[in-house]
N, C-alpha and C. Protein backbone atom coordinates (compact mmCIF):
# COMPACT_ATOMS: atom_id res chain seq x y z
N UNK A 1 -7.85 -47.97 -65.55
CA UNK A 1 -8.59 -47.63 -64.34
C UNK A 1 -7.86 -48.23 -63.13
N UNK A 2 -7.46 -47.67 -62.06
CA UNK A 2 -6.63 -47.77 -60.59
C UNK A 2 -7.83 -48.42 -60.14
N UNK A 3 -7.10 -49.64 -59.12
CA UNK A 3 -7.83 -49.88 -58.06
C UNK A 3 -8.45 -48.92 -56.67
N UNK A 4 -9.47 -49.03 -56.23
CA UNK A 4 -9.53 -47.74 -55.31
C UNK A 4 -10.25 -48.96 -54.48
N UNK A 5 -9.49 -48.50 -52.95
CA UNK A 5 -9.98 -49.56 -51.89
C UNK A 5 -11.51 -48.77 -51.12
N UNK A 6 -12.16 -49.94 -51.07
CA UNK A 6 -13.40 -49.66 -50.93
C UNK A 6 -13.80 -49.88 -49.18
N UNK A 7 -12.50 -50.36 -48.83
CA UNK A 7 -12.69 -51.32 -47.19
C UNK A 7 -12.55 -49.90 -46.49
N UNK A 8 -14.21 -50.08 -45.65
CA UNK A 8 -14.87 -48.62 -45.06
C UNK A 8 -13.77 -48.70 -44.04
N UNK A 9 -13.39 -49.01 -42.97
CA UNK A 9 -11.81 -48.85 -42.22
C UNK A 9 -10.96 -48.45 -42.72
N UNK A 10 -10.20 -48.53 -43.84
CA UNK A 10 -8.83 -48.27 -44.60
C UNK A 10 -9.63 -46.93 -44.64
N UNK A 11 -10.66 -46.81 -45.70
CA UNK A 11 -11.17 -45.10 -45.86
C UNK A 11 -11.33 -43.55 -44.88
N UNK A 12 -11.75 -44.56 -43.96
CA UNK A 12 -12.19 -43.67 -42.16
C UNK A 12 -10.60 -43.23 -41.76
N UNK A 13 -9.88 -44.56 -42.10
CA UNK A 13 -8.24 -43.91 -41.47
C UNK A 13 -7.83 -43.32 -42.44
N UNK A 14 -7.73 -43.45 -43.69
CA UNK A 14 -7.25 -42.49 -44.90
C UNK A 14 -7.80 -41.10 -44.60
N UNK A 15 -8.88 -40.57 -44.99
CA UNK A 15 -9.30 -39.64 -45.17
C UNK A 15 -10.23 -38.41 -43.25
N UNK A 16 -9.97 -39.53 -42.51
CA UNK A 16 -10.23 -38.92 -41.42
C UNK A 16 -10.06 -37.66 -41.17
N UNK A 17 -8.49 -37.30 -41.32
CA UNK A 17 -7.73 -35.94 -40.86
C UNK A 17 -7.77 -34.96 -42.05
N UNK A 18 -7.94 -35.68 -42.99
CA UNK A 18 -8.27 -34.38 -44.05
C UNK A 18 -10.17 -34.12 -43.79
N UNK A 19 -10.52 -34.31 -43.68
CA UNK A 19 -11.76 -34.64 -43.17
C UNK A 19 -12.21 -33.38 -41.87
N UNK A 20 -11.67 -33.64 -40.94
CA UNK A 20 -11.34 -32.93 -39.98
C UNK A 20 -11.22 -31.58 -40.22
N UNK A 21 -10.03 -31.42 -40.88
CA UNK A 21 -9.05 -30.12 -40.72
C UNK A 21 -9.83 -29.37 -41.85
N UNK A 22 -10.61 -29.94 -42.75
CA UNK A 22 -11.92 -29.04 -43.68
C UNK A 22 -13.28 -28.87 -42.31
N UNK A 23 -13.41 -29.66 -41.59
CA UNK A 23 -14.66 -29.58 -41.13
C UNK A 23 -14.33 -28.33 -40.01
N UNK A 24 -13.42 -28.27 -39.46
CA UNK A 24 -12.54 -27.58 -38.46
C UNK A 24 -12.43 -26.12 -39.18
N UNK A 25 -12.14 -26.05 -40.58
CA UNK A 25 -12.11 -24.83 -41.18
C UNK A 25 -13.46 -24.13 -41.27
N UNK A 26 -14.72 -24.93 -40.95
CA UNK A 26 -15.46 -24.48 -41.33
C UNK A 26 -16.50 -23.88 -39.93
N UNK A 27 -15.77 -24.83 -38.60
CA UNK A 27 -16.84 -24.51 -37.91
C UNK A 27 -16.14 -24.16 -36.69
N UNK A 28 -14.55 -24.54 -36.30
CA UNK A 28 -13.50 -23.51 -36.11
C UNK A 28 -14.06 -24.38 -34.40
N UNK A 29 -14.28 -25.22 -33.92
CA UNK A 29 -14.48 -26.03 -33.12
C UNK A 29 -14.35 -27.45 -33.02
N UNK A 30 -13.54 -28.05 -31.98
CA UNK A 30 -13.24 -29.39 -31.88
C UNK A 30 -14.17 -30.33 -31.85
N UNK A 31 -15.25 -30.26 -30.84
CA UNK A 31 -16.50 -31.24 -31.07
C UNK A 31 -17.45 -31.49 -32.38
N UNK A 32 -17.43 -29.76 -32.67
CA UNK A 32 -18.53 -29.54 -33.86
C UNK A 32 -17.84 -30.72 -35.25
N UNK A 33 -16.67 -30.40 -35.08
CA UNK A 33 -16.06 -30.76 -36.02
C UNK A 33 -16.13 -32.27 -36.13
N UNK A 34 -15.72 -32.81 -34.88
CA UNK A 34 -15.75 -34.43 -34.88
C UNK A 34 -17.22 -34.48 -35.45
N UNK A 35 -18.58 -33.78 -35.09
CA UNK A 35 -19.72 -34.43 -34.95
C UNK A 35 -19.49 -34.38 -37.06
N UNK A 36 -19.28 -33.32 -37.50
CA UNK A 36 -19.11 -33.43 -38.75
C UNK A 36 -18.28 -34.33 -39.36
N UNK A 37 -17.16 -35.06 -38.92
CA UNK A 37 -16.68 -36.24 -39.43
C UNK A 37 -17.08 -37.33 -39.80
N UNK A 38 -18.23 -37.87 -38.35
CA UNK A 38 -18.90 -38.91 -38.12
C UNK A 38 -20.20 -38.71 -39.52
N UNK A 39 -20.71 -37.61 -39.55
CA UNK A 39 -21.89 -37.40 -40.56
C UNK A 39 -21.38 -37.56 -41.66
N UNK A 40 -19.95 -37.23 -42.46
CA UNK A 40 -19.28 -37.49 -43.06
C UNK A 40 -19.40 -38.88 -43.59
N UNK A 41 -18.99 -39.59 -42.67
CA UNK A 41 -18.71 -41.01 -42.85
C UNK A 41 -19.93 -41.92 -42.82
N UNK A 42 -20.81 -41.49 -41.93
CA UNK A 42 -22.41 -41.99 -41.98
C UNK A 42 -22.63 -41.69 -43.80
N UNK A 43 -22.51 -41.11 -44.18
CA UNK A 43 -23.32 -40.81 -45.71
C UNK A 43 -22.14 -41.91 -46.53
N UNK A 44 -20.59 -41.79 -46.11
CA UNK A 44 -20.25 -42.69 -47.28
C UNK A 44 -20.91 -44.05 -46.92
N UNK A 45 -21.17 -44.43 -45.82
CA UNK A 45 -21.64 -45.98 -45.37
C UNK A 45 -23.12 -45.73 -46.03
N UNK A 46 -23.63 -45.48 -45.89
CA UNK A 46 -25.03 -45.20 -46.61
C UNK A 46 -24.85 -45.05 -48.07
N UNK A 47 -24.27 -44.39 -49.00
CA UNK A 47 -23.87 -44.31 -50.57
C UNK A 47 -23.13 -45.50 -50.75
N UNK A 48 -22.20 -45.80 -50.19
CA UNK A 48 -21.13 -47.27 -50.63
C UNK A 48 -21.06 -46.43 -52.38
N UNK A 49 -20.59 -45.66 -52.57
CA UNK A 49 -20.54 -44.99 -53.95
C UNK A 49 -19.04 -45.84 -54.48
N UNK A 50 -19.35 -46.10 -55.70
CA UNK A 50 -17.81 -46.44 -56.60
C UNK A 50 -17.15 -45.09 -57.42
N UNK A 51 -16.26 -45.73 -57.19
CA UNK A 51 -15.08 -44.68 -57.74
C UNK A 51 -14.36 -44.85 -59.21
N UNK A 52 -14.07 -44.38 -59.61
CA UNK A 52 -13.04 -44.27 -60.97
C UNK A 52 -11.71 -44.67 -60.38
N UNK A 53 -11.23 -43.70 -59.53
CA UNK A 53 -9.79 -43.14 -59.04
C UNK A 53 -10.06 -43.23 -57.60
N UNK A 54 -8.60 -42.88 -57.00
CA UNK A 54 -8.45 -42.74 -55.74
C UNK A 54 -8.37 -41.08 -56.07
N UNK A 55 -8.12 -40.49 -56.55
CA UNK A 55 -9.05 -38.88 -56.75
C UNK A 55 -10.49 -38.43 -57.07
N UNK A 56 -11.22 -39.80 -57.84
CA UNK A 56 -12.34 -39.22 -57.45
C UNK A 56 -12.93 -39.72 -56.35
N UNK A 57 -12.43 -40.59 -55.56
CA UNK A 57 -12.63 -40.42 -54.07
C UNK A 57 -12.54 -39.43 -53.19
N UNK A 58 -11.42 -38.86 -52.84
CA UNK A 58 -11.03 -38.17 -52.46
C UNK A 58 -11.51 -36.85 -52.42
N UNK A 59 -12.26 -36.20 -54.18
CA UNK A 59 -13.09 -35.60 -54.04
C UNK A 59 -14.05 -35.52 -53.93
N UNK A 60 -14.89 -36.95 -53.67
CA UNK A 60 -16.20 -37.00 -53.19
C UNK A 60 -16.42 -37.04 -52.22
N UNK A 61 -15.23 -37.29 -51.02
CA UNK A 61 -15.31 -37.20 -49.85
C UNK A 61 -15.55 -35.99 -49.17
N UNK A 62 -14.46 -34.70 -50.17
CA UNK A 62 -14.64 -33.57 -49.93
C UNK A 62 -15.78 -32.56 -50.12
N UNK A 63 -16.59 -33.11 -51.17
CA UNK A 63 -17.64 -32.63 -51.65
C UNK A 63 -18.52 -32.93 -50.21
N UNK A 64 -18.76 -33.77 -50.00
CA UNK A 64 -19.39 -34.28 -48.68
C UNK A 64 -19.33 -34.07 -47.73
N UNK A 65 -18.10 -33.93 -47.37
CA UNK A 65 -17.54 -32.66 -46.37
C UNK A 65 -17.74 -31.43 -46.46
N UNK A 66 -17.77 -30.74 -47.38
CA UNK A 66 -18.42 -29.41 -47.69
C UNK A 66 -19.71 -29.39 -47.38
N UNK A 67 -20.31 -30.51 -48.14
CA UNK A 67 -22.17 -30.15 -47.82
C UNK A 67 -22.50 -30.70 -46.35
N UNK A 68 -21.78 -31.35 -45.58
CA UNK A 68 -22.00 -31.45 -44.26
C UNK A 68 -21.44 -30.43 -43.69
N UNK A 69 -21.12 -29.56 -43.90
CA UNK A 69 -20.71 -28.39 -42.82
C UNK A 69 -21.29 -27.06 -43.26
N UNK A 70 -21.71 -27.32 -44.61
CA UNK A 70 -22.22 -26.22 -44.97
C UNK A 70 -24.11 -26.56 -44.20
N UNK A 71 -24.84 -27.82 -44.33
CA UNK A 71 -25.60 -27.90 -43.44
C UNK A 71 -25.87 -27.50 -42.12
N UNK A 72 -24.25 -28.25 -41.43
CA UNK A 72 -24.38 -27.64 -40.55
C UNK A 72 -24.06 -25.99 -39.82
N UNK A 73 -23.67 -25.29 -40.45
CA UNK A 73 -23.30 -23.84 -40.07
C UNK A 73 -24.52 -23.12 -39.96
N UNK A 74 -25.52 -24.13 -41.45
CA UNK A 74 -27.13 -23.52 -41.29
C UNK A 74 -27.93 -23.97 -40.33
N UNK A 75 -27.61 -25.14 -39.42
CA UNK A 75 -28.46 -25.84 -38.46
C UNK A 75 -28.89 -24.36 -37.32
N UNK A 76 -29.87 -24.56 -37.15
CA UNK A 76 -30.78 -23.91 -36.09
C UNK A 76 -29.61 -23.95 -34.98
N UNK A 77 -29.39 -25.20 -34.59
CA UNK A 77 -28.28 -25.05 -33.59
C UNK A 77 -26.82 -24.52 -33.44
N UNK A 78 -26.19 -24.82 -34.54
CA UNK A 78 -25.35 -23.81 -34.71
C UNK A 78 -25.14 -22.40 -34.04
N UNK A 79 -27.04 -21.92 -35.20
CA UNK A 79 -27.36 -20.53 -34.79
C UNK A 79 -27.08 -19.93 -33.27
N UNK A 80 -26.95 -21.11 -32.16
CA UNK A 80 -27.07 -20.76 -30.88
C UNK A 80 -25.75 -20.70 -29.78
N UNK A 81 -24.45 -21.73 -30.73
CA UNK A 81 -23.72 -21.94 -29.95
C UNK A 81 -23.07 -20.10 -29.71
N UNK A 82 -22.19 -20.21 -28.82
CA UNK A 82 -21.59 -18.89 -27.79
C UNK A 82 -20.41 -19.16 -29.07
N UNK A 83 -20.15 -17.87 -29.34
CA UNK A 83 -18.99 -17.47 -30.39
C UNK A 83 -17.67 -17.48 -28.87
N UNK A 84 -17.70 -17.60 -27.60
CA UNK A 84 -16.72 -17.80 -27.32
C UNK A 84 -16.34 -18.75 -26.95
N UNK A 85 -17.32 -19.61 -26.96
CA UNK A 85 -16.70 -21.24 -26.96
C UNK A 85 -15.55 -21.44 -27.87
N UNK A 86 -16.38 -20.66 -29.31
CA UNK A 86 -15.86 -21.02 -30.83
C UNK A 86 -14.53 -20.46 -30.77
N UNK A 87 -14.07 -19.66 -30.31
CA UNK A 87 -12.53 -19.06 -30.43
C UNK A 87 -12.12 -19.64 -29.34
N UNK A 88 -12.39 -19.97 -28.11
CA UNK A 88 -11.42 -20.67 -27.62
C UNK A 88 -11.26 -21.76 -27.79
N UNK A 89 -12.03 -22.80 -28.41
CA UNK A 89 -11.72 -24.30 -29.17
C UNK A 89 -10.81 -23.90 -30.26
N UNK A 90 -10.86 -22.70 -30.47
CA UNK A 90 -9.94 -22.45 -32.16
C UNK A 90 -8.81 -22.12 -31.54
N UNK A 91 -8.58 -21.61 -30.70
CA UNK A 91 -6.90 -21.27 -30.28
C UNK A 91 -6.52 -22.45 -29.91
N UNK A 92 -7.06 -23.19 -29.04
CA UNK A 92 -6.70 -24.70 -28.33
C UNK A 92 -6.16 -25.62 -29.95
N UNK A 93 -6.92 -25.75 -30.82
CA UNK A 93 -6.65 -26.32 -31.69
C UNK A 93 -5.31 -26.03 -32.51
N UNK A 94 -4.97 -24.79 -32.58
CA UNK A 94 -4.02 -23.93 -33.30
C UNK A 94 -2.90 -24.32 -32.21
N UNK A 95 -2.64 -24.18 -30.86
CA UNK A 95 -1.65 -24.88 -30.27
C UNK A 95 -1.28 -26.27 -30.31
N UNK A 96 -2.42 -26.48 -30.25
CA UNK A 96 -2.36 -28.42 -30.24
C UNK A 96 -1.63 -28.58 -31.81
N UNK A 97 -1.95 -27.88 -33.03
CA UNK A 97 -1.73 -28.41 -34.07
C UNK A 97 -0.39 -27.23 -34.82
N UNK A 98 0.10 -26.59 -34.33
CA UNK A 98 0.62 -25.50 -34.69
C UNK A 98 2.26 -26.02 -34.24
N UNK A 99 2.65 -26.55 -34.98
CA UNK A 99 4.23 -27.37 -34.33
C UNK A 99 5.00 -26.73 -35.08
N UNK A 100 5.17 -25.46 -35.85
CA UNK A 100 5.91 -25.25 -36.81
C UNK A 100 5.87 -23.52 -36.82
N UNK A 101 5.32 -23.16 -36.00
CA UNK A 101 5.72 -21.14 -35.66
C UNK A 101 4.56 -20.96 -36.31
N UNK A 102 4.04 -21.15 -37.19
CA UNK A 102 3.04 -20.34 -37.89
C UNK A 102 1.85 -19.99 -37.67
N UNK A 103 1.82 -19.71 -36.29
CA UNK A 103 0.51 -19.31 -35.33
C UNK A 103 -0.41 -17.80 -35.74
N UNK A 104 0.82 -17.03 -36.63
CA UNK A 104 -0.22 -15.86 -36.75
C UNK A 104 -0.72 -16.15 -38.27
N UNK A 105 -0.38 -17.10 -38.75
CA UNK A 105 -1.04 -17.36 -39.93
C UNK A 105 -2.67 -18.18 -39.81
N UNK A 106 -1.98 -19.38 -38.81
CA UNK A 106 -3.46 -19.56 -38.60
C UNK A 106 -5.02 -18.89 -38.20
N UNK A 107 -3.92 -17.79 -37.23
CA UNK A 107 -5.08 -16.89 -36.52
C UNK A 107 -5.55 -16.28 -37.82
N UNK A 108 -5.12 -15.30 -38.68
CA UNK A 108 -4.93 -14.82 -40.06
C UNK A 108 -6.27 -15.66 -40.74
N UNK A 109 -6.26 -17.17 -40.61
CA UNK A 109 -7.35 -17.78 -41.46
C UNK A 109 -8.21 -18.25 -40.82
N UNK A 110 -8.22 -18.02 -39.34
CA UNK A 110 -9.45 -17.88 -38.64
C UNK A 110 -10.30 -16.80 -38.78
N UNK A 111 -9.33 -16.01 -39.37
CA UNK A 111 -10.59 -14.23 -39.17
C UNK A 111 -11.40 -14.30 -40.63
N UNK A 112 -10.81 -15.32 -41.32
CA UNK A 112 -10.98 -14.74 -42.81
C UNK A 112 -13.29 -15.62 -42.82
N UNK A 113 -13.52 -15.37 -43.79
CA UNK A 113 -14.95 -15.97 -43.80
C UNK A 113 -14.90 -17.43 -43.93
N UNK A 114 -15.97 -17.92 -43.73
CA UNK A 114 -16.06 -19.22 -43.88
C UNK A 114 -16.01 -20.23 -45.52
N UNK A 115 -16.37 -19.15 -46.40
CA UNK A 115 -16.06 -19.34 -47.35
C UNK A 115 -14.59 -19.05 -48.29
N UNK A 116 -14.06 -18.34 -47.81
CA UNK A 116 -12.80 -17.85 -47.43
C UNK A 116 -11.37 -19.01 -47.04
N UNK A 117 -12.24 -19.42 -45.90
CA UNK A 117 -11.29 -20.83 -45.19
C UNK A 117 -11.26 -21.76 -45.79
N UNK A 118 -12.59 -22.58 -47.06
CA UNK A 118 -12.59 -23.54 -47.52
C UNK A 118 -11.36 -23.21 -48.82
N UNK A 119 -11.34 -22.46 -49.23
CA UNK A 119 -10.65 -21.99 -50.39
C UNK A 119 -9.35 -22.45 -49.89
N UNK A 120 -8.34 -21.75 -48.98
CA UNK A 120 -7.28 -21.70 -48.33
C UNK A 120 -7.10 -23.56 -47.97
N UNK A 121 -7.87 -24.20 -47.69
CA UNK A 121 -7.57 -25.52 -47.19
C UNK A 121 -7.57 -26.09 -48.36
N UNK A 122 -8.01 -26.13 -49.67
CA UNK A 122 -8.36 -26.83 -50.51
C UNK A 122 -6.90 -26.38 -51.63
N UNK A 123 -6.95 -25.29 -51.84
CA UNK A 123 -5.59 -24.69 -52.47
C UNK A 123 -4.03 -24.93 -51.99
N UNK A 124 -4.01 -24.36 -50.58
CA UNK A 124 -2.82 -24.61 -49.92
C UNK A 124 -2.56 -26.17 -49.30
N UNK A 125 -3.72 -26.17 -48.01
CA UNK A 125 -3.32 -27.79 -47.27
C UNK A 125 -3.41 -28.76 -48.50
N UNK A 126 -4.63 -29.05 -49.19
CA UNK A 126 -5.15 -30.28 -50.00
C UNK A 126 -4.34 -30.12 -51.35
N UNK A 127 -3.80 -29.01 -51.74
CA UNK A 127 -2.99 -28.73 -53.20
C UNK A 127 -3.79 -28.84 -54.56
N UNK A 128 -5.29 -29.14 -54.51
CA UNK A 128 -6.32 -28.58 -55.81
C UNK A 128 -5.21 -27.88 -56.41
N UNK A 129 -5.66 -28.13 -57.95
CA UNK A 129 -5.78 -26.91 -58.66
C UNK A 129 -6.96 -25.99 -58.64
N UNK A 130 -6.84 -24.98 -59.48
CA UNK A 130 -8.34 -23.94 -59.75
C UNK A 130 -9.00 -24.22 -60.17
N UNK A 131 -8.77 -25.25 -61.27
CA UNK A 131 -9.93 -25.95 -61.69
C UNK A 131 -10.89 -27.16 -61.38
N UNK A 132 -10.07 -27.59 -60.21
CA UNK A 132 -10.78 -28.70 -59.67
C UNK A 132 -11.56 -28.04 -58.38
N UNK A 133 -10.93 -26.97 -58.01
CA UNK A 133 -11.68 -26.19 -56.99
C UNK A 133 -12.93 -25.78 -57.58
N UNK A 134 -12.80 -24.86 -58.64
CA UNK A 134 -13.87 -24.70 -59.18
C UNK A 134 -15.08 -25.70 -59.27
N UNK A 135 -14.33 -26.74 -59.67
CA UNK A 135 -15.48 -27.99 -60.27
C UNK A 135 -15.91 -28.25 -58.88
N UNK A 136 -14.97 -28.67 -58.09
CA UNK A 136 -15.83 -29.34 -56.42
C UNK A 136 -16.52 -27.97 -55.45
N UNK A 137 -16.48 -26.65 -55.94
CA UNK A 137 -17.53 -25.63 -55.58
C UNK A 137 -18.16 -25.31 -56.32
N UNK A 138 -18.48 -25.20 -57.34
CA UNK A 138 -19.36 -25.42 -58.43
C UNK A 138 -19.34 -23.98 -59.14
N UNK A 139 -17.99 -23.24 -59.01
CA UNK A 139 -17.69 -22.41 -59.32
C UNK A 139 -17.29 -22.01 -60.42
N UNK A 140 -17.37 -20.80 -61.10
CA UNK A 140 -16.32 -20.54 -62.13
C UNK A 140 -14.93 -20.25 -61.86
N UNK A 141 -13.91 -20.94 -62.93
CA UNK A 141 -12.69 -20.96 -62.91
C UNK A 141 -11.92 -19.30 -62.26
N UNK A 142 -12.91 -18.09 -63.04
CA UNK A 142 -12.59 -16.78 -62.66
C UNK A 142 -12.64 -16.58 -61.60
N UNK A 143 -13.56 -17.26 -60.85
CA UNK A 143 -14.19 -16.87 -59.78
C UNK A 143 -13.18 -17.25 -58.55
N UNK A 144 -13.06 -18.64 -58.92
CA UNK A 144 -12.31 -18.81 -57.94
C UNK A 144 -10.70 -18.42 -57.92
N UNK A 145 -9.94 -17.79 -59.22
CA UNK A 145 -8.87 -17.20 -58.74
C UNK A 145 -9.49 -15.75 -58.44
N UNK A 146 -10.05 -15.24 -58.57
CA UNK A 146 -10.51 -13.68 -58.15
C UNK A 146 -10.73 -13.95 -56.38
N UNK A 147 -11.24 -14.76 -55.99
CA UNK A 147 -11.35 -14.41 -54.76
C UNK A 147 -10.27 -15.17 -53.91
N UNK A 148 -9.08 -16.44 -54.44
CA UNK A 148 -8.18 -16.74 -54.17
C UNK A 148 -7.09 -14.82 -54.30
N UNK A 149 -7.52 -14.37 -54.84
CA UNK A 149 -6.37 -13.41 -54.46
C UNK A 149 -6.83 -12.30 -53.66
N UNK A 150 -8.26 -11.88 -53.28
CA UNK A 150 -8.68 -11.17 -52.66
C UNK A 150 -8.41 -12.10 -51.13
N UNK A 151 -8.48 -13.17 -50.96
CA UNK A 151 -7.90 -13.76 -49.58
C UNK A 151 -6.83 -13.64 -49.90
N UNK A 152 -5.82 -13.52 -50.66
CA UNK A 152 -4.55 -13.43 -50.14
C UNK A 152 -4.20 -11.99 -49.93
N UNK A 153 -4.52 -11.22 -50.59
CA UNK A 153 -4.77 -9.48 -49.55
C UNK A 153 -5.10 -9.18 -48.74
N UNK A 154 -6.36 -10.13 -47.96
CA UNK A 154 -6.82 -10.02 -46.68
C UNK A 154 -5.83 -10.60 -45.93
N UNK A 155 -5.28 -11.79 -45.89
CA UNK A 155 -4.22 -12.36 -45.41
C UNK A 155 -3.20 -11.53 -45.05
N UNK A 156 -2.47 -10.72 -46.13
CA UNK A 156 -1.41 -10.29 -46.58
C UNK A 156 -1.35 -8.73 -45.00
N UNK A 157 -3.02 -8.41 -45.08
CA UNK A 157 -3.11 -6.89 -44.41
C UNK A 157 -3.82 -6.93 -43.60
N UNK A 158 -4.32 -8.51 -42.75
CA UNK A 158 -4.42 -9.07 -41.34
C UNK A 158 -3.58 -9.96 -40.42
N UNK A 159 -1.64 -9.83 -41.32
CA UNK A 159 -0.83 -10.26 -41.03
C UNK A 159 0.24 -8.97 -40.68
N UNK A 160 0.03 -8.17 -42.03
CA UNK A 160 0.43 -6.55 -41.55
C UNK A 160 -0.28 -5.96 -40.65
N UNK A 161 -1.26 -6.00 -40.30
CA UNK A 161 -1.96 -5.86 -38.93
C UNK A 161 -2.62 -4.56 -40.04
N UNK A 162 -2.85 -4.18 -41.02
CA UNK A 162 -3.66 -3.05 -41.24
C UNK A 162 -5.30 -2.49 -41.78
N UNK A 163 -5.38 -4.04 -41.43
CA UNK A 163 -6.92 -4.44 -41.60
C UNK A 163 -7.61 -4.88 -40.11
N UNK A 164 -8.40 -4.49 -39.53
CA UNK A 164 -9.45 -5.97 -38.81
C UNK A 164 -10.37 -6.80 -39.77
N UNK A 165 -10.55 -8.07 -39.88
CA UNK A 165 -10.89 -8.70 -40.22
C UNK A 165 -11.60 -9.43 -39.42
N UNK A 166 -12.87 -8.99 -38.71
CA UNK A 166 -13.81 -9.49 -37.89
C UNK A 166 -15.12 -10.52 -38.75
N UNK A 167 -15.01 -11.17 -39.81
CA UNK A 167 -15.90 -11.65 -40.74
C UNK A 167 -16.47 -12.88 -40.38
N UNK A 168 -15.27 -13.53 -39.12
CA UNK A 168 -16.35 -14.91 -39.33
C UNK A 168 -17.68 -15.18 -38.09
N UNK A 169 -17.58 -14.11 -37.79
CA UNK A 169 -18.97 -14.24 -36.52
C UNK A 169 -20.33 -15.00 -37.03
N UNK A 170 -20.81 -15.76 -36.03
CA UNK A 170 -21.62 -16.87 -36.02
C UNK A 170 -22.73 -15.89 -35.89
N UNK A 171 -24.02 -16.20 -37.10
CA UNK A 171 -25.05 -15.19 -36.83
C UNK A 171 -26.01 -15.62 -35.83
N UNK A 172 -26.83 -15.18 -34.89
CA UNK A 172 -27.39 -15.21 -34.10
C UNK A 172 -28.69 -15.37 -34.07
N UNK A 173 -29.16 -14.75 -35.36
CA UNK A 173 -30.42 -14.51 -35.44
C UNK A 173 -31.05 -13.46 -34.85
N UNK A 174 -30.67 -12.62 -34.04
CA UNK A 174 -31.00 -11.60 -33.51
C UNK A 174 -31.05 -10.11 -34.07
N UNK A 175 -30.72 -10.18 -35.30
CA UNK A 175 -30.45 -9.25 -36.37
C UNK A 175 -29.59 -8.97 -36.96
């Protein structure tokens, strides 16, 4: 059994930016996102949970991160923010963080769904396997390569430009 450091500072700076850049996938806004970091980190200070590994840290962090953004996307408030706030915090972000040309890719996984985006960050940025994806979405193994390749077709033919891919609109409640 690995030592896994428990000192809530070392953790907040470890896992901050991965933290982020899932919460960011999910709500595609800079503030929203910080406020989801902080809730993040409020629950590990509240659990003080032990670990096995510095992986099953790592995925409990993420798990946590998931269910805090998946809360929040359902918050009442959410429901209200202006979808054009939300794309222009998402382009701002994509410049600010985009140091390497690959700007129409990001845009590419902005259009894709929100469930969609977690996949793509967890596979590509974080390097999961399928089966640990599976396990930390509570998915089946099928499941999650079946729709890992249906995003990469959407990808593939909202990069060929022969799709619109208008999917991640914030519902309103208005019908």
């Amino acid at each position: 059994m690995e030592a896994v450091n428990h000192n809530t500072e070392w953790v907040i700076q470890f896992y901050a930016d991965m933290v982020y850049r899932i919460a960011f996938t999910y709500s595609q806004n800079k503030s929203d996102s910080e406020d989801i970091v902080q809730d993040v980190f409020m629950c590990y200070l509240k659990a003080i949970p032990q670990f096995e590994s510095e992986e099953h840290q790592k995925a409990w962090i993420i798990r946590v991160t998931i269910n805090c953004c998946k809360n929040f996307v359902t918050s009442s408030w959410k429901r209200k923010v202006s979808l054009l706030s939300v794309e222009i915090d998402y382009r701002k972000y994509q410049m600010q963080t985009n140091k390497t040309g690959y700007n129409d890719v990001y845009e590419a996984i902005g259009k894709l769904k929100q469930k969609d985006r977690i996949l793509v960050h967890l596979f590509y940025y974080e390097e999961y396997s399928i089966e640990e994806i599976a396990k930390m979405l509570n998915l089946k193994i099928s499941a999650v390569k079946t729709r890992l390749f249906r995003v990469r077709k959407k990808l593939k033919d909202i990069l060929e430009g022969e799709e619109p891919y208008e999917t991640n609109k914030i519902p309103t409640g208005n019908g």
